[in-house]
Protein backbone atom coordinates (compact mmCIF):
# COMPACT_ATOMS: atom_id res chain seq x y z
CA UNK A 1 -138.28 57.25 238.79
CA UNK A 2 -141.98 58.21 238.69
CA UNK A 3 -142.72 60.87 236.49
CA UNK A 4 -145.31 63.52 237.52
CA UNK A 5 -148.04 64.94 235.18
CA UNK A 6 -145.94 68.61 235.78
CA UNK A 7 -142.97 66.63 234.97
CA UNK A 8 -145.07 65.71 231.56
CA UNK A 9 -146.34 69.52 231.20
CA UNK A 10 -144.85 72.17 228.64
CA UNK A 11 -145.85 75.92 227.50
CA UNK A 12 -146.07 75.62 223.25
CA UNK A 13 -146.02 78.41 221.67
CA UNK A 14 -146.18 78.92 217.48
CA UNK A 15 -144.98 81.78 215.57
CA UNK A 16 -145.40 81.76 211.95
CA UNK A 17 -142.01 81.56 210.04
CA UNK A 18 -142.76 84.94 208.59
CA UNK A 19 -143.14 86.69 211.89
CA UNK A 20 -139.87 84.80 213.43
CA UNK A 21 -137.92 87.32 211.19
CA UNK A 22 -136.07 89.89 212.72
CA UNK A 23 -136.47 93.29 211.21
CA UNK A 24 -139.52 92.66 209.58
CA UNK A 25 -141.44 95.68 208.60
CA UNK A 26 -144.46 96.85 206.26
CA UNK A 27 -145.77 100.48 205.17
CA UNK A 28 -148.51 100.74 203.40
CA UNK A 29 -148.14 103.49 200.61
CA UNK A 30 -152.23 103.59 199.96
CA UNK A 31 -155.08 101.51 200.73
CA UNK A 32 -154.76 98.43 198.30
CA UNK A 33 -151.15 98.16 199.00
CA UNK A 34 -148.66 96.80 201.34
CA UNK A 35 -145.40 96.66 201.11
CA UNK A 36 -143.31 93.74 203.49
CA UNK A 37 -139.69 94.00 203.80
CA UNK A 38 -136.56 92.55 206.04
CA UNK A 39 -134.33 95.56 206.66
CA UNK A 40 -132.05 93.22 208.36
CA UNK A 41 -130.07 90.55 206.72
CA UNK A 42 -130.18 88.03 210.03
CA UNK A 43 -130.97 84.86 211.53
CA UNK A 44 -134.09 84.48 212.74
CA UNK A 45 -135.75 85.31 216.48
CA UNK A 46 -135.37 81.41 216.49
CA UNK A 47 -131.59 80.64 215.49
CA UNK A 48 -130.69 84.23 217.92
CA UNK A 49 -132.18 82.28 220.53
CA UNK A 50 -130.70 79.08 219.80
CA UNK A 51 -126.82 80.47 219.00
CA UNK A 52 -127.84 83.17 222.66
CA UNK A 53 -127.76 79.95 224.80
CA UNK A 54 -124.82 78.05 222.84
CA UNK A 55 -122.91 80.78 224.20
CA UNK A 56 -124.23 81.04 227.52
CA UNK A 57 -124.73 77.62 228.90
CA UNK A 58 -127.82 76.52 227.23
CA UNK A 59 -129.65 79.47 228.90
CA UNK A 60 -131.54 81.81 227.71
CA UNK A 61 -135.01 84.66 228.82
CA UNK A 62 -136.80 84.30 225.69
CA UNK A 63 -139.74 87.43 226.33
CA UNK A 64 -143.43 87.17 224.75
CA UNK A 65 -146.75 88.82 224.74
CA UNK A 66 -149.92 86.29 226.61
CA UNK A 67 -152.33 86.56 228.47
CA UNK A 68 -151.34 83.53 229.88
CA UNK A 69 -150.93 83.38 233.62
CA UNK A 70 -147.23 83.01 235.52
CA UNK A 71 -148.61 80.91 237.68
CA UNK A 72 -150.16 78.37 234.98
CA UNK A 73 -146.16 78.52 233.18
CA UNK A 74 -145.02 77.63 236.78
CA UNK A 75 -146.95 74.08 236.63
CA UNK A 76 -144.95 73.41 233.23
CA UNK A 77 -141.45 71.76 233.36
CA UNK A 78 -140.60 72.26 229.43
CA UNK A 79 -141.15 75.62 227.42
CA UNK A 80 -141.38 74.64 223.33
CA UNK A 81 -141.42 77.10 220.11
CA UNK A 82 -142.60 75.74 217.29
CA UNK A 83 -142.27 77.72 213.90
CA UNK A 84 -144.50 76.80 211.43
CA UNK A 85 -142.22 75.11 208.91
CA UNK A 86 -141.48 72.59 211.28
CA UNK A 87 -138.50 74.08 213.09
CA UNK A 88 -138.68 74.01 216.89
CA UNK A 89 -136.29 74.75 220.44
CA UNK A 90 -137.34 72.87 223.79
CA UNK A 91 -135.84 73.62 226.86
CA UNK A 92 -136.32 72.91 230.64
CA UNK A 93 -138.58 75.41 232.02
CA UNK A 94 -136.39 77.59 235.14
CA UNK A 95 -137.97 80.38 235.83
CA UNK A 96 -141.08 82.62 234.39
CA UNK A 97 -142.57 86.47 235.26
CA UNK A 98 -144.28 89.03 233.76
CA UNK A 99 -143.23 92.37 232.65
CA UNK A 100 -139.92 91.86 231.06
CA UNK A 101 -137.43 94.86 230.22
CA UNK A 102 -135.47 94.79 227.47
CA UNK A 103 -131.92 94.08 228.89
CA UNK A 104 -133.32 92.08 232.41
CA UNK A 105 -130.27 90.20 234.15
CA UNK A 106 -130.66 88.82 237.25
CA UNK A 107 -126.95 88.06 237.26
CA UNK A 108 -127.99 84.84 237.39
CA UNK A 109 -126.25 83.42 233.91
CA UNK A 110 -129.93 83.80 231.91
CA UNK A 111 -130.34 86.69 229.94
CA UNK A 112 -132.02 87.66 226.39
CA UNK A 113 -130.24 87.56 222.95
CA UNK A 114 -129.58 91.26 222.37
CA UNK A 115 -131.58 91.22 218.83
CA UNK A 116 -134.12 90.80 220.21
CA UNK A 117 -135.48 94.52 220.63
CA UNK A 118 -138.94 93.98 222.36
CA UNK A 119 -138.78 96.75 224.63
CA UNK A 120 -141.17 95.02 227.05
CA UNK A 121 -143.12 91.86 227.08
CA UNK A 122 -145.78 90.98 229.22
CA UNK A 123 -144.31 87.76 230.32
CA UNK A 124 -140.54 86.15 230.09
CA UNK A 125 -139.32 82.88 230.78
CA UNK A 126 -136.08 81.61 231.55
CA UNK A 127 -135.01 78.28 229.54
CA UNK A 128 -131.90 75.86 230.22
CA UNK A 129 -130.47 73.13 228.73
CA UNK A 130 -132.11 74.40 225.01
CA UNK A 131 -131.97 72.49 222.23
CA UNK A 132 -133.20 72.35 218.62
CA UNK A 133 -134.99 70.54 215.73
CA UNK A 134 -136.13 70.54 212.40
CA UNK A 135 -139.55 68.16 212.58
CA UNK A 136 -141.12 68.54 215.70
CA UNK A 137 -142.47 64.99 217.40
CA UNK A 138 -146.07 65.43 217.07
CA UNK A 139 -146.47 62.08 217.95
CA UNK A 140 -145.60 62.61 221.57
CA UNK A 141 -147.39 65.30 222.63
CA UNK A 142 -151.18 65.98 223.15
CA UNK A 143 -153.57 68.50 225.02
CA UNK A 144 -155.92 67.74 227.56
CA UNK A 145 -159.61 69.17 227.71
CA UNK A 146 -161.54 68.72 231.28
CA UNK A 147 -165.65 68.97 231.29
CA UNK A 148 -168.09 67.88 233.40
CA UNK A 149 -165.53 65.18 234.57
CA UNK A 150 -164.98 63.76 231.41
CA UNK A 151 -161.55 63.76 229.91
CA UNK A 152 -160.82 64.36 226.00
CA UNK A 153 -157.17 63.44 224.60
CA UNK A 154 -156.10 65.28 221.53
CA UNK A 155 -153.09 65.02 219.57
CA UNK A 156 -151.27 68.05 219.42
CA UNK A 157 -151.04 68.12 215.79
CA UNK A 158 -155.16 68.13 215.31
CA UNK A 159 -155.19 70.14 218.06
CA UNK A 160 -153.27 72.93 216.07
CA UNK A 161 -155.20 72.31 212.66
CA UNK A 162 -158.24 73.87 214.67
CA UNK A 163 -157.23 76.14 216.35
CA UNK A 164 -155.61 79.67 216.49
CA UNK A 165 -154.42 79.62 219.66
CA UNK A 166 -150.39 80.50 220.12
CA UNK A 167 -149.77 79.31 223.40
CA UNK A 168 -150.86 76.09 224.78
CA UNK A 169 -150.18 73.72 227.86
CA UNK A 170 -149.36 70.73 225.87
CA UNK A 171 -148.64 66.84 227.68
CA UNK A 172 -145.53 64.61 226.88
CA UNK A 173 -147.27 60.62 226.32
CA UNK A 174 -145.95 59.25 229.30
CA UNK A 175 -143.02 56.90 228.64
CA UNK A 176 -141.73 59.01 224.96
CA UNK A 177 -138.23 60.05 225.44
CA UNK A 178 -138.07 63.94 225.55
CA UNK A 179 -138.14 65.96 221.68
């Protein structure tokens, strides 16, 4: 079967390992001081989202705030989040929109973990088939950069030592196996 360069395609998106805890809060008591804590004694965003579609088929809406487009996540076959300590999920890519409400079911078996208590999110997508990792294959994924019809191939780990982006389109090498 020939694969297609959307078959190759997949939103990444990093979070920091810090910032994939649930309950994570800070006050600031005066101006040289901040205080972090974990009010909640949980799993991470990462392992609700992960133990969410164990018990549901392998599907889960994992919400986020972009600015990237719904119809740009609709040319991707894979969704990816990568944690920086290595830790990652991939999934096949179903279904993606903007403006997600906390507790959105479209009765149609995909639905959010309930811990996680975004309110809203400016875009959501829906993920089958979801697995997990601890060392994410750098090695088979790159990104793409078009000008003046020139084409630059960079691997996705360089790509991520400079820059700050947190959601990329990302490409699978053709012929690697999937993550």
């Amino acid at each position: 079967m020939t694969e297609t360069l959307m078959d190759r395609r997949a939103v990444f998106m990093r979070i920091s390992s810090e910032s994939d805890l649930i309950g994570k809060a800070s006050v600031k008591p005066d101006e040289d001081t901040i205080i972090r804590y974990n009010w909640r004694q949980a799993e991470s965003m990462m392992d609700e989202i992960i133990n969410h579609a164990e018990q549901n088929d392998g599907k889960a809406i994992i919400p986020f705030d972009s600015i990237v487009s719904v119809r740009s996540l609709d040319t991707c076959s894979q969704f990816i989040l990568w944690r920086t300590d290595g830790r990652y999920l991939i999934g096949k890519l179903y279904e993606s929109g903007e403006d997600y409400k906390y507790g959105m079911d479209d009765r149609d078996g995909y639905t959010a973990p309930t811990a996680l208590r975004a309110k809203t999110a400016s875009r959501w997508v829906k993920v089958k088939n979801i697995k997990s990792g601890d060392d994410f294959p750098f090695e088979k994924w790159y990104i793409e950069a078009y000008r003046h019809r020139a084409r630059s191939k960079t691997p996705l780990d360089a790509a991520l030592k400079n820059s700050h982006m947190n959601v990329m389109f990302v490409y699978k090498e053709e012929g690697k196996e999937d993550a």
